[in-house]
N, C-alpha and C. Protein backbone atom coordinates (compact mmCIF):
# COMPACT_ATOMS: atom_id res chain seq x y z
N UNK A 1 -12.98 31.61 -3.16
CA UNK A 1 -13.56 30.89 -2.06
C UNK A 1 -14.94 30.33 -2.43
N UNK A 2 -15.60 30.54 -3.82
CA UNK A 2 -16.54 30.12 -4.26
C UNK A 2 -16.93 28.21 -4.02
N UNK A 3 -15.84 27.39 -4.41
CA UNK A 3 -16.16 26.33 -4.65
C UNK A 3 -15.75 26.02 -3.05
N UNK A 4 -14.97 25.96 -1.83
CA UNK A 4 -15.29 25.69 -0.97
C UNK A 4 -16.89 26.09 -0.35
N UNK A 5 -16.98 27.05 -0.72
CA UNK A 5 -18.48 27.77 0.21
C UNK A 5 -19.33 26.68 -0.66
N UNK A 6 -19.64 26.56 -1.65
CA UNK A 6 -20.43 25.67 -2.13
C UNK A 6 -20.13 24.27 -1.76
N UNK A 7 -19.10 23.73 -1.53
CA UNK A 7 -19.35 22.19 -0.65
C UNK A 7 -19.84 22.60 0.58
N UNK A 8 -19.52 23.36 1.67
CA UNK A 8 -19.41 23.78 2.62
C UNK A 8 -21.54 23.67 3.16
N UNK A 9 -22.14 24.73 1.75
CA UNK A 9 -23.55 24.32 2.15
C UNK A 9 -23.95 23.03 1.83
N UNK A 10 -23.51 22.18 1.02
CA UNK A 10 -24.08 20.82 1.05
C UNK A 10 -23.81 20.26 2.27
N UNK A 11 -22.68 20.19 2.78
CA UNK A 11 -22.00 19.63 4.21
C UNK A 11 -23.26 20.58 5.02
N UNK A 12 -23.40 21.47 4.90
CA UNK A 12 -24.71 22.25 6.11
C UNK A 12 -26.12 21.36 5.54
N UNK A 13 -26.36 21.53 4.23
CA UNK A 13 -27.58 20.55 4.13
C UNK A 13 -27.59 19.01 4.74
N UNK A 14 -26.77 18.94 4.40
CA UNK A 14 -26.36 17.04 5.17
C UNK A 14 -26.57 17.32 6.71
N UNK A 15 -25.83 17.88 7.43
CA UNK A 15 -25.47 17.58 8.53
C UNK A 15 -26.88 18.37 9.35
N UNK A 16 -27.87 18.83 9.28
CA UNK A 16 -28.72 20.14 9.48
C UNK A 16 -29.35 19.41 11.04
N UNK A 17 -29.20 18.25 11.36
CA UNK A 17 -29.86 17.65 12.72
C UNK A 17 -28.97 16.55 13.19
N UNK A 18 -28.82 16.92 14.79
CA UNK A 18 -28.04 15.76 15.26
C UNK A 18 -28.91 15.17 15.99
N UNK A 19 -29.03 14.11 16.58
CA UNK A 19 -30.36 13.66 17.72
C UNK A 19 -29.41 13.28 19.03
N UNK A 20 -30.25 14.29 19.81
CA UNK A 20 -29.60 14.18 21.49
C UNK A 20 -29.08 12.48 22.11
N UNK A 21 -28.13 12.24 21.89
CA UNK A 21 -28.49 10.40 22.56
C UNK A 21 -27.64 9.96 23.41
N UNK A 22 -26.80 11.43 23.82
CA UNK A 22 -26.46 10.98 25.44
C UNK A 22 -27.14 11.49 26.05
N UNK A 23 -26.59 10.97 27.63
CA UNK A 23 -27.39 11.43 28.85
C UNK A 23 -26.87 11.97 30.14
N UNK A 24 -26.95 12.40 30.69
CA UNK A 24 -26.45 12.74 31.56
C UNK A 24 -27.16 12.18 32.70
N UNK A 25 -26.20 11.19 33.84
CA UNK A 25 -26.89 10.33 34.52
C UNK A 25 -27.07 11.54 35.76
N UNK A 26 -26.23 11.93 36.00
CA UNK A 26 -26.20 12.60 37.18
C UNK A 26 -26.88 14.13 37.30
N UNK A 27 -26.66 14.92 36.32
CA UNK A 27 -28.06 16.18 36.37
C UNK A 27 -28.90 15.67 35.32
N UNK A 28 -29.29 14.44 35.11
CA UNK A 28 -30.61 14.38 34.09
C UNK A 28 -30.95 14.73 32.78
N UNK A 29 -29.90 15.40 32.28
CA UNK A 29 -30.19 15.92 30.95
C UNK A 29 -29.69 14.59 29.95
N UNK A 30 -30.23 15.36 28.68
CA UNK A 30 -29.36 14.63 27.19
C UNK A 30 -29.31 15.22 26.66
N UNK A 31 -27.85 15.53 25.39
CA UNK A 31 -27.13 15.90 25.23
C UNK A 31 -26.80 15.12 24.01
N UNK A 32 -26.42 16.05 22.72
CA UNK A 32 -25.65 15.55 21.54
C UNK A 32 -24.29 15.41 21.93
N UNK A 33 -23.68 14.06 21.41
CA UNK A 33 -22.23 13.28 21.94
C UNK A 33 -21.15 14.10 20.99
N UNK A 34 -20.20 14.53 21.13
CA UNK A 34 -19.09 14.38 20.12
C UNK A 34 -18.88 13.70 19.34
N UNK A 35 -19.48 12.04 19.29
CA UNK A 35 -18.97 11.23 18.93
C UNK A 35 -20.08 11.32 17.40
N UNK A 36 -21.25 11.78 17.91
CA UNK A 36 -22.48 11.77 17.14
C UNK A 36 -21.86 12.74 15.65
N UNK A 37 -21.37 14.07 16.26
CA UNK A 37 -21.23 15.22 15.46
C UNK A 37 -20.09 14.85 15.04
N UNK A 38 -19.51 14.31 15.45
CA UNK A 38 -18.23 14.18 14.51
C UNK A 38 -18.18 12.53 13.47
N UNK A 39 -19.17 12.27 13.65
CA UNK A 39 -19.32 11.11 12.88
C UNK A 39 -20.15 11.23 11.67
N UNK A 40 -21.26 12.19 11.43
CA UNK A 40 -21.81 12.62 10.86
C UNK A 40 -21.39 13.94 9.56
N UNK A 41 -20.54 14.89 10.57
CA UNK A 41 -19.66 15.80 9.90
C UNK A 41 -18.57 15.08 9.09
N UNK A 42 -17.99 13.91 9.30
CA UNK A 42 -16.73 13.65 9.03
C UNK A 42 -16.74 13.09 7.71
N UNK A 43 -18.38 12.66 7.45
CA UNK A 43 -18.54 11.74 6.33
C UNK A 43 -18.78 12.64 5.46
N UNK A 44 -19.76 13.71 5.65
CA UNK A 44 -19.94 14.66 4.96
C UNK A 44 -18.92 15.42 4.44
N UNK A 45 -17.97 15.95 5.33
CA UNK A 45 -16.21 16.72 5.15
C UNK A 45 -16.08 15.61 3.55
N UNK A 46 -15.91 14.50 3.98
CA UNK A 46 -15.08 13.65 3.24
C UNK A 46 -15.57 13.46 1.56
N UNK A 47 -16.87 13.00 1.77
CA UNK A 47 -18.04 12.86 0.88
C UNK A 47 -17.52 14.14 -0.09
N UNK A 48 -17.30 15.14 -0.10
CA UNK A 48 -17.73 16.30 -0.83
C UNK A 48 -15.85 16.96 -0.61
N UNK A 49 -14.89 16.13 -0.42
CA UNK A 49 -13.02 16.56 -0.62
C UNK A 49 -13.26 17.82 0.54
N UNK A 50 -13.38 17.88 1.71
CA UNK A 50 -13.03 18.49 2.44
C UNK A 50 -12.08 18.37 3.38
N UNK A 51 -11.04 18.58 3.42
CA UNK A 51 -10.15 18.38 4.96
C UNK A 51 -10.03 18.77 5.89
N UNK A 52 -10.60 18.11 7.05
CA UNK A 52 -10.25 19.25 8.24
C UNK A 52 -8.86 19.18 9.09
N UNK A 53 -8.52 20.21 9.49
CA UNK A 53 -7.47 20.22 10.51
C UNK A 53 -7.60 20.88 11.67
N UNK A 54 -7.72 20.39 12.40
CA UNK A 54 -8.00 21.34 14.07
C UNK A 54 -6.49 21.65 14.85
N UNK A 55 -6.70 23.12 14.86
CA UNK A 55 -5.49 23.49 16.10
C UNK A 55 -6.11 24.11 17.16
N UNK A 56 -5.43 23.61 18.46
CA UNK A 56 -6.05 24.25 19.76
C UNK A 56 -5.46 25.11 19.95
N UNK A 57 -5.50 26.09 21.00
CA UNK A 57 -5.32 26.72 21.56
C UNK A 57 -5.55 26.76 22.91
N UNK A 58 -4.46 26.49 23.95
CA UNK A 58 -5.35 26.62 25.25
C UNK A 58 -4.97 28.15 26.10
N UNK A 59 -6.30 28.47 26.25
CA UNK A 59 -6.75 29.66 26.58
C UNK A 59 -6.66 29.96 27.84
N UNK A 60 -6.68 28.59 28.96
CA UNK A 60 -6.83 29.20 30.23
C UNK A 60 -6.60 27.83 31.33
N UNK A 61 -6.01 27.54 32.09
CA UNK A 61 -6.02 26.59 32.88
C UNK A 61 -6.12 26.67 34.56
N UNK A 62 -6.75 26.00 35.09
CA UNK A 62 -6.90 26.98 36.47
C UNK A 62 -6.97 25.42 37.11
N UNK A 63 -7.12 25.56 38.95
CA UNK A 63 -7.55 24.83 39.54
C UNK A 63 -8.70 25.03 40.28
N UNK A 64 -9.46 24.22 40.44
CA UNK A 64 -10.72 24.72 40.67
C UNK A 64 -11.29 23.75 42.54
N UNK A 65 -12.04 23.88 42.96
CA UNK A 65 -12.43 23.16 44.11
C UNK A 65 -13.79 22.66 44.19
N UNK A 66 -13.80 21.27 43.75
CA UNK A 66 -15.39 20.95 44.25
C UNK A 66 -16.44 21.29 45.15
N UNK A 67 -17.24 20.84 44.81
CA UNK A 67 -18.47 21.06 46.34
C UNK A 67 -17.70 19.86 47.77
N UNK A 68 -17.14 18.50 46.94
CA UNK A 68 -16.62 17.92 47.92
C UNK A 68 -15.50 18.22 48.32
N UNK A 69 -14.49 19.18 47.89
CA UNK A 69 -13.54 19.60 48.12
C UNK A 69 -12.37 18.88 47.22
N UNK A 70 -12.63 18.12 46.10
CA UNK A 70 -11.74 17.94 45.52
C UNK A 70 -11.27 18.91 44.47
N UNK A 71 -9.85 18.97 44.59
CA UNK A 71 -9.44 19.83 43.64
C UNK A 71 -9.03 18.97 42.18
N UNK A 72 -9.47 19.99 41.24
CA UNK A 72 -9.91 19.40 40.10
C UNK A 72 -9.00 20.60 39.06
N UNK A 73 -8.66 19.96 37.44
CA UNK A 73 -8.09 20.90 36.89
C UNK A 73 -9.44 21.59 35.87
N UNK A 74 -9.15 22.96 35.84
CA UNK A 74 -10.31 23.22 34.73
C UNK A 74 -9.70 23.96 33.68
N UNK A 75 -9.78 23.34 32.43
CA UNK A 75 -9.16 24.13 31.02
C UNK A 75 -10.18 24.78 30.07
N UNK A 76 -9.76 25.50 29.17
CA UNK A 76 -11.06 26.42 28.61
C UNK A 76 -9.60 26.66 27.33
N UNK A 77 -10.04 26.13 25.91
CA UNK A 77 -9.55 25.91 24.51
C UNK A 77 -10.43 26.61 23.68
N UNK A 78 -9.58 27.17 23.08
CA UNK A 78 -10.20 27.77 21.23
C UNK A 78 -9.51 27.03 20.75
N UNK A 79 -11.04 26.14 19.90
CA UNK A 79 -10.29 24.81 18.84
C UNK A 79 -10.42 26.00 17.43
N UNK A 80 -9.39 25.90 16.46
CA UNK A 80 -9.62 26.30 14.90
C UNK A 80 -9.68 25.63 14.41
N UNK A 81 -10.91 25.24 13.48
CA UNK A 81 -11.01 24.04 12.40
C UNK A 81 -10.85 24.76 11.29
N UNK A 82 -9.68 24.20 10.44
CA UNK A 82 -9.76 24.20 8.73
C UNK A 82 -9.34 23.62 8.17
N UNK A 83 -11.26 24.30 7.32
CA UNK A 83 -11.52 23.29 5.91
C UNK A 83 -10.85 23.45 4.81
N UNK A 84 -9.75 22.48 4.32
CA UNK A 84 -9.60 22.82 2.91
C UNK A 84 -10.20 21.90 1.56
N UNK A 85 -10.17 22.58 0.98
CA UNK A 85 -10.80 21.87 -0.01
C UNK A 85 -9.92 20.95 -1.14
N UNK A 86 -10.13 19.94 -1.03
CA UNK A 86 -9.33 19.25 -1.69
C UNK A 86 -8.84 19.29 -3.31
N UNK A 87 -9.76 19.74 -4.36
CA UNK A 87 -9.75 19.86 -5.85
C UNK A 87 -9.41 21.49 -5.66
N UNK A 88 -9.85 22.44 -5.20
CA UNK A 88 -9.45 23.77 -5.39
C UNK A 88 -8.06 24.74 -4.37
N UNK A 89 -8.32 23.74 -3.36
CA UNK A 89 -6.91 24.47 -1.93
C UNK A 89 -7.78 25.79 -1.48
N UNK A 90 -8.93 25.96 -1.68
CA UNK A 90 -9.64 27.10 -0.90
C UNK A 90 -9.53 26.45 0.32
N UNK A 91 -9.81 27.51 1.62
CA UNK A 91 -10.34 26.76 2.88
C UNK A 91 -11.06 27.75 3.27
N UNK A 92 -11.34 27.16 4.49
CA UNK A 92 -12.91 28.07 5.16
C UNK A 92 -12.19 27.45 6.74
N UNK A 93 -12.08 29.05 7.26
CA UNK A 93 -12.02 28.88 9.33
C UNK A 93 -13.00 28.83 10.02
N UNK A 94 -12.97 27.92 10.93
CA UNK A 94 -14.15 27.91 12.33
C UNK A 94 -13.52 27.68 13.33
N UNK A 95 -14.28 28.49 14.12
CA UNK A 95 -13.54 28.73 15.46
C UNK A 95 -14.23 27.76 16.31
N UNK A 96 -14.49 27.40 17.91
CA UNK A 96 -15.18 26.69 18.82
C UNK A 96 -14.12 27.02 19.90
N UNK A 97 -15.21 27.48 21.29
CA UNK A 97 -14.30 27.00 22.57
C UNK A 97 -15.38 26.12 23.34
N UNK A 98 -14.37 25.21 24.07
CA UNK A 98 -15.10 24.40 24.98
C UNK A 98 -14.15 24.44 26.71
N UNK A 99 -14.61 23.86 27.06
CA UNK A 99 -14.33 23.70 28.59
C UNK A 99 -14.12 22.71 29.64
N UNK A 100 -13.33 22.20 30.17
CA UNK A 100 -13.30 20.66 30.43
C UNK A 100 -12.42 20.66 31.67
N UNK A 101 -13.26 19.92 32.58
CA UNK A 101 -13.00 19.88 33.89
C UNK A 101 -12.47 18.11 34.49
N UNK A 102 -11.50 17.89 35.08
CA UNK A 102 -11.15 16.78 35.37
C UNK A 102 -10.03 16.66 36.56
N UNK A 103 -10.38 15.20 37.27
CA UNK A 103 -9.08 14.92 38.16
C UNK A 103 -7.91 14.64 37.80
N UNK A 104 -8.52 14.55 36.68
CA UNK A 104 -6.58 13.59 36.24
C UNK A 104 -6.10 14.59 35.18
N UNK A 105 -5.28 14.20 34.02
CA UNK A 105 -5.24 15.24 33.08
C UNK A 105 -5.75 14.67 31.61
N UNK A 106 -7.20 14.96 31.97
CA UNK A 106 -7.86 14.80 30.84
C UNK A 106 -8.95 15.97 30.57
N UNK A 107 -8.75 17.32 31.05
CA UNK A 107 -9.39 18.46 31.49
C UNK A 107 -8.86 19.25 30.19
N UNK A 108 -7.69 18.92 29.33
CA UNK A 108 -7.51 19.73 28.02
C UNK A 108 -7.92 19.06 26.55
N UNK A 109 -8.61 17.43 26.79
CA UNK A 109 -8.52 16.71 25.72
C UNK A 109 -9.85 16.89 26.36
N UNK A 110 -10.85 17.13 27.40
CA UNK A 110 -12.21 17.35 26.88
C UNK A 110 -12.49 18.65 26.79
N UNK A 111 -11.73 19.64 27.03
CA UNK A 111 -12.11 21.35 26.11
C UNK A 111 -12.23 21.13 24.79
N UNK A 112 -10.76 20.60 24.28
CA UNK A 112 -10.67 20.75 22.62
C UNK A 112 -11.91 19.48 21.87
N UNK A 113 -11.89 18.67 22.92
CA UNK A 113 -13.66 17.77 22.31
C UNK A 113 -14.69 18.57 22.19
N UNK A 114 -15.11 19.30 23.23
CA UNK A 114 -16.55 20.37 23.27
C UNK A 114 -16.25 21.21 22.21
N UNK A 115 -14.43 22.07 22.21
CA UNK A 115 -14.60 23.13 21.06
C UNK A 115 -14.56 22.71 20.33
N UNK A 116 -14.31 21.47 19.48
CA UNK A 116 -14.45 21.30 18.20
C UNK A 116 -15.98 20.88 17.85
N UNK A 117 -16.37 20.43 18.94
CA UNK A 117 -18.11 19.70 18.67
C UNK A 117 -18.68 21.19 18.56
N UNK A 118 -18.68 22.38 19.45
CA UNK A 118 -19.07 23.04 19.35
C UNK A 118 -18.78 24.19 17.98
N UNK A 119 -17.29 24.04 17.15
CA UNK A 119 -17.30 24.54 16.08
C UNK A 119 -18.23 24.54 14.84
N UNK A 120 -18.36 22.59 15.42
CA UNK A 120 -19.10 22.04 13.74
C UNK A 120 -20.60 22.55 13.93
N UNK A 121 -21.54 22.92 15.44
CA UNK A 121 -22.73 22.96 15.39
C UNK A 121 -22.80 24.12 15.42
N UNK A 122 -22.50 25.00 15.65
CA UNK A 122 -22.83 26.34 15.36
C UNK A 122 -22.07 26.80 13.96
N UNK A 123 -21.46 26.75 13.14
CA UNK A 123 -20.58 27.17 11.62
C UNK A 123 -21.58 26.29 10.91
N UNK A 124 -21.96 25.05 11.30
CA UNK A 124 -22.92 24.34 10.22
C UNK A 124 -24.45 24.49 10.85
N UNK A 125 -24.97 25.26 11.57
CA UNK A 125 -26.00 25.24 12.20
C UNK A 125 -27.11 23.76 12.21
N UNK A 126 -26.21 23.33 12.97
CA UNK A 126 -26.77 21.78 13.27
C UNK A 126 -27.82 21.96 14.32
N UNK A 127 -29.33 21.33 14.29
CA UNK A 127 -29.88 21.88 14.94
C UNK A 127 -30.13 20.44 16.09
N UNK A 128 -30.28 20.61 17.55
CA UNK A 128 -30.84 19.44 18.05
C UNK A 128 -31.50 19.58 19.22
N UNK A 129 -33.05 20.10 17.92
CA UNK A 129 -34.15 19.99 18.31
C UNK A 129 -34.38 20.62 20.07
N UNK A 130 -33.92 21.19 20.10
CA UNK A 130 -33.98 22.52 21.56
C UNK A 130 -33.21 24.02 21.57
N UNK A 131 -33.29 24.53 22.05
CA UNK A 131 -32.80 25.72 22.09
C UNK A 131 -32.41 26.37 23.82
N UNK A 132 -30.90 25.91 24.21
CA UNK A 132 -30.72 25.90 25.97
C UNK A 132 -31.75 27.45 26.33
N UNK A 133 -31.89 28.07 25.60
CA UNK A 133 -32.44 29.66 26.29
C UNK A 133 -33.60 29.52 26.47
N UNK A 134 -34.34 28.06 25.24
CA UNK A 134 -35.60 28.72 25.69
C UNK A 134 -37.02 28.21 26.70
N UNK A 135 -37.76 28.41 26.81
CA UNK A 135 -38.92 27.71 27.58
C UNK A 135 -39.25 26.99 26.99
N UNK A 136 -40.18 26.09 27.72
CA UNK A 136 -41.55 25.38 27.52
C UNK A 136 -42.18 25.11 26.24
N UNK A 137 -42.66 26.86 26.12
CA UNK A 137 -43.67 26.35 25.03
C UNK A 137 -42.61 26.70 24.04
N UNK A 138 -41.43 26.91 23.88
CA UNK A 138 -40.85 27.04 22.25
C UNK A 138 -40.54 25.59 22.21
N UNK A 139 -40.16 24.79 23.28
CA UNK A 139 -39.78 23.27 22.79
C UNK A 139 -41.46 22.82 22.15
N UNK A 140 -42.54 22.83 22.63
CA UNK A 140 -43.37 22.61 22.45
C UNK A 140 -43.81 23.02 20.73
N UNK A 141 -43.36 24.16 20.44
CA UNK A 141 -43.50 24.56 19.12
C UNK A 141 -42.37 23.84 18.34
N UNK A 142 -41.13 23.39 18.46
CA UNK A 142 -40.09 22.81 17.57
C UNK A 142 -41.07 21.66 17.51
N UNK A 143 -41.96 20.88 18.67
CA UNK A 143 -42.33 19.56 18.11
C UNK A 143 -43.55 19.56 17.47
N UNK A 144 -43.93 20.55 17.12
CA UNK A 144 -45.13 20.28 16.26
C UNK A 144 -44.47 20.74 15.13
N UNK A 145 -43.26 21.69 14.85
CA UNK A 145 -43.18 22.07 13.72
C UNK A 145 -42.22 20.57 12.79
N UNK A 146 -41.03 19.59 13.93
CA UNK A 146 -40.34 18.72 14.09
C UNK A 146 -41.25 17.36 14.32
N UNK A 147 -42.35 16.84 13.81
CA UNK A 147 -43.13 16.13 14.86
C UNK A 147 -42.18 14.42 14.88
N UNK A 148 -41.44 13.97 13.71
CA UNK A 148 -40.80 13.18 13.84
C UNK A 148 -39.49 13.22 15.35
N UNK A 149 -39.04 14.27 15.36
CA UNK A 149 -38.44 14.34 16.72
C UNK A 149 -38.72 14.48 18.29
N UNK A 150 -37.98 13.06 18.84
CA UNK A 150 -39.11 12.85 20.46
C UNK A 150 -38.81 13.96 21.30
N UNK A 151 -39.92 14.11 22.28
CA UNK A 151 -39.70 14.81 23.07
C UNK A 151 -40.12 14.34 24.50
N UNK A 152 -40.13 14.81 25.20
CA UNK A 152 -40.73 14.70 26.38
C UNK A 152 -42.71 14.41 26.45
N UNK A 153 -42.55 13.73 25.73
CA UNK A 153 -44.36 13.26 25.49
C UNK A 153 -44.95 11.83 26.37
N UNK A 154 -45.54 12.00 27.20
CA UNK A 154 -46.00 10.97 28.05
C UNK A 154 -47.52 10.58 27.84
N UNK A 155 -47.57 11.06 26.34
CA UNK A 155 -49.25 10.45 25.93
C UNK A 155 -49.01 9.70 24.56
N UNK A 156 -50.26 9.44 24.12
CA UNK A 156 -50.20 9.52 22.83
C UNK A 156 -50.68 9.95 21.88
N UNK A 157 -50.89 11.50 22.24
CA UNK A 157 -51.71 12.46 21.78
C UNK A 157 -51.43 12.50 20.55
N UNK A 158 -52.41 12.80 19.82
CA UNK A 158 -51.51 13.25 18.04
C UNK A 158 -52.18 14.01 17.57
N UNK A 159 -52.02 14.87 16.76
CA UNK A 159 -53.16 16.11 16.25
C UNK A 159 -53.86 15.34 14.99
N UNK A 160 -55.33 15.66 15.57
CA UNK A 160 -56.23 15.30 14.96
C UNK A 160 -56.08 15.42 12.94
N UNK A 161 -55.65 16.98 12.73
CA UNK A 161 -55.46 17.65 11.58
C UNK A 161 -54.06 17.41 10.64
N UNK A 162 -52.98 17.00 11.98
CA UNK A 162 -51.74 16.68 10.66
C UNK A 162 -51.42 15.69 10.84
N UNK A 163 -51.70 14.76 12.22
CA UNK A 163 -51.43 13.27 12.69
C UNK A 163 -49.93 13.75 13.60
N UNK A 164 -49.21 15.01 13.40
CA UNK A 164 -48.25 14.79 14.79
C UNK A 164 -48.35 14.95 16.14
N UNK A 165 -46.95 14.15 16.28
CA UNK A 165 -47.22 14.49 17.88
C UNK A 165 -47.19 15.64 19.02
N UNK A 166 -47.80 15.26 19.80
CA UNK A 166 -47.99 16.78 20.58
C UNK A 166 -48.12 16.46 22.07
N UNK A 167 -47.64 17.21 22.80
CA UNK A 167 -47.29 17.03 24.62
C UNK A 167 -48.49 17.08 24.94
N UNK A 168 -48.74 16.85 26.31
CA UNK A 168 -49.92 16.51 26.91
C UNK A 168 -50.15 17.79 27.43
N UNK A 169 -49.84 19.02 27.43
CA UNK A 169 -49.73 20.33 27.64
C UNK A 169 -51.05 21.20 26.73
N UNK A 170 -49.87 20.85 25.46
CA UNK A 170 -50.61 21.18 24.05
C UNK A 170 -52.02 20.35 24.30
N UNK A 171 -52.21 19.03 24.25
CA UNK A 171 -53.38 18.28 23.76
C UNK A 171 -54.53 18.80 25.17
N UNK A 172 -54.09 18.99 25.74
CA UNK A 172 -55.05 19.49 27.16
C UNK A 172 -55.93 20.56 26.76
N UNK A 173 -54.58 21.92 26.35
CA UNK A 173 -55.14 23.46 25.78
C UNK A 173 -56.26 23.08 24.59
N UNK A 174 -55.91 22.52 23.62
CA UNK A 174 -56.69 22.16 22.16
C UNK A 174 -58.28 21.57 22.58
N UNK A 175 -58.06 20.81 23.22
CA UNK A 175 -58.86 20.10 23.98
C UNK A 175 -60.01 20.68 24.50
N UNK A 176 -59.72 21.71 25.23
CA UNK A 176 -60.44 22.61 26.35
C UNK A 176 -60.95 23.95 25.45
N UNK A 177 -59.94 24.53 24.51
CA UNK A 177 -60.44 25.13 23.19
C UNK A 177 -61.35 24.83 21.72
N UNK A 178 -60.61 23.68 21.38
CA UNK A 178 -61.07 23.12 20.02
C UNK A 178 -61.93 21.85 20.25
N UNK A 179 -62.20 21.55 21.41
CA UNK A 179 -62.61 20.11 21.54
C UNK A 179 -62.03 18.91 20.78
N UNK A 180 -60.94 18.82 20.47
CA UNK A 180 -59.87 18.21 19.90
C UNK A 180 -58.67 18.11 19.94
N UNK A 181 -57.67 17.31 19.65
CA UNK A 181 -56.40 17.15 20.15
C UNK A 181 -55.93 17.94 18.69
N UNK A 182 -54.93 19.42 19.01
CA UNK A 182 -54.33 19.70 17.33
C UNK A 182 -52.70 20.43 17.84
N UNK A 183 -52.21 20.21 16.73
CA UNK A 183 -51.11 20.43 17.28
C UNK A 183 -51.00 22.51 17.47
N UNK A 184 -49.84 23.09 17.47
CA UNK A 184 -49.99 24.72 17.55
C UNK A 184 -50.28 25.04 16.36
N UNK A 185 -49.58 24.48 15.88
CA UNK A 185 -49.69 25.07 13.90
C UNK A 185 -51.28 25.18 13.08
N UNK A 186 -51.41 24.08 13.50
CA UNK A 186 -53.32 23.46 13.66
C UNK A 186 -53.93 24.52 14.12
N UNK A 187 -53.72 24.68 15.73
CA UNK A 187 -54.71 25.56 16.17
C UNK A 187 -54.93 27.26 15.58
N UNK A 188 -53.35 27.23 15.20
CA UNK A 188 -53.37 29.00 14.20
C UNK A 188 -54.25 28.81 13.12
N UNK A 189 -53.98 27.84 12.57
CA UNK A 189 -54.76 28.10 11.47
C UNK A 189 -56.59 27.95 11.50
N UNK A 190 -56.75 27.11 12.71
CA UNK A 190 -58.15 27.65 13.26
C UNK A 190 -58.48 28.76 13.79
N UNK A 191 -57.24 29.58 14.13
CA UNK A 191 -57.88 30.81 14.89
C UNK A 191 -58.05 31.60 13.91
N UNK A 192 -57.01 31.53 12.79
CA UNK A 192 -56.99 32.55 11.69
C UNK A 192 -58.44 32.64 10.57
N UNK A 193 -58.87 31.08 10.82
CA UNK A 193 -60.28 31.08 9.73
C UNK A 193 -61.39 31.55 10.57
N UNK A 194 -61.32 31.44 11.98
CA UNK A 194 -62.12 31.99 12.95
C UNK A 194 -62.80 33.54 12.47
């Protein structure tokens, strides 16, 4: 299994960031597309003789009832992706479940979309630039450590010391501390020569 695992981390070096670029009109969020991760993964798979094959599994199908009272179908899939390797016939399994809710019957073709999107980003630890668990200030720390990746920045603050960007949160604190705009990383290392 040597020479699959070794394409396998180049395909993880390649693929290591997706950028959020849907949206969600109706609760406000954004969101990495399927279309993103699997466009990105696919070249990489290919690039380096990988094949994938996905089998679903559907795990669970129910009917469910809106807030407006429409009844809706809801499915919940374990996608298996495997990789084989094209020059050696090693392969490598990944699992993903997703979940997919709909009026019509398209509630099992968007589970096995999420589980497979969700196979490739967690087995290749694709990162995009948030973390659902955490607060405030850890997004705040991915963008100083990330400063090329946008965030929620409504200034045009930039740290004085590395030139990235930094929320109007951050540049306020620095500000009121350092008498200067710096990003977190910045300010440790002022506290530490302190």
């Amino acid at each position: 299994m040597q020479k699959v695992a070794k394409k396998f981390v180049e395909v993880m070096r390649e693929c290591s960031h997706v950028a959020k670029n849907g949206t969600n009109d109706y609760h406000k969020y954004k969101y990495v597309t399927a279309a993103d991760v699997l466009e990105k993964v696919n070249a990489s798979l290919t690039k380096y003789g990988l094949a994938s094959v996905v089998t679903p599994n559907l795990l669970s199908m129910q009917q469910v009832t809106t807030a407006k009272g429409n009844v809706e179908q809801l499915a919940t899939v374990e996608v298996t992706v495997t990789l084989i390797d094209a020059e050696s016939g090693e392969s490598l399994t990944l699992k993903g479940l997703g979940s997919g809710q709909d009026s019509g019957d398209k509630s099992v073709a968007k589970a096995q979309t999420m589980g497979i999107k969700y196979a490739y980003l967690s087995s290749l630890a694709i990162a995009t630039s948030d973390d659902p668990e955490a607060d405030s200030r850890t997004d705040e720390v991915m963008q100083c450590q990330h400063p090329h990746v946008k965030n929620n920045v409504d200034n045009n603050s930039t740290c004085k010391d590395c030139g990235s960007t930094i929320t109007q949160r951050v540049a306020d604190y620095s500000k009121n501390k350092f008498g200067r705009f710096l990003c977190l990383d910045c300010q440790r290392q002022k506290q530490s020569v302190a």
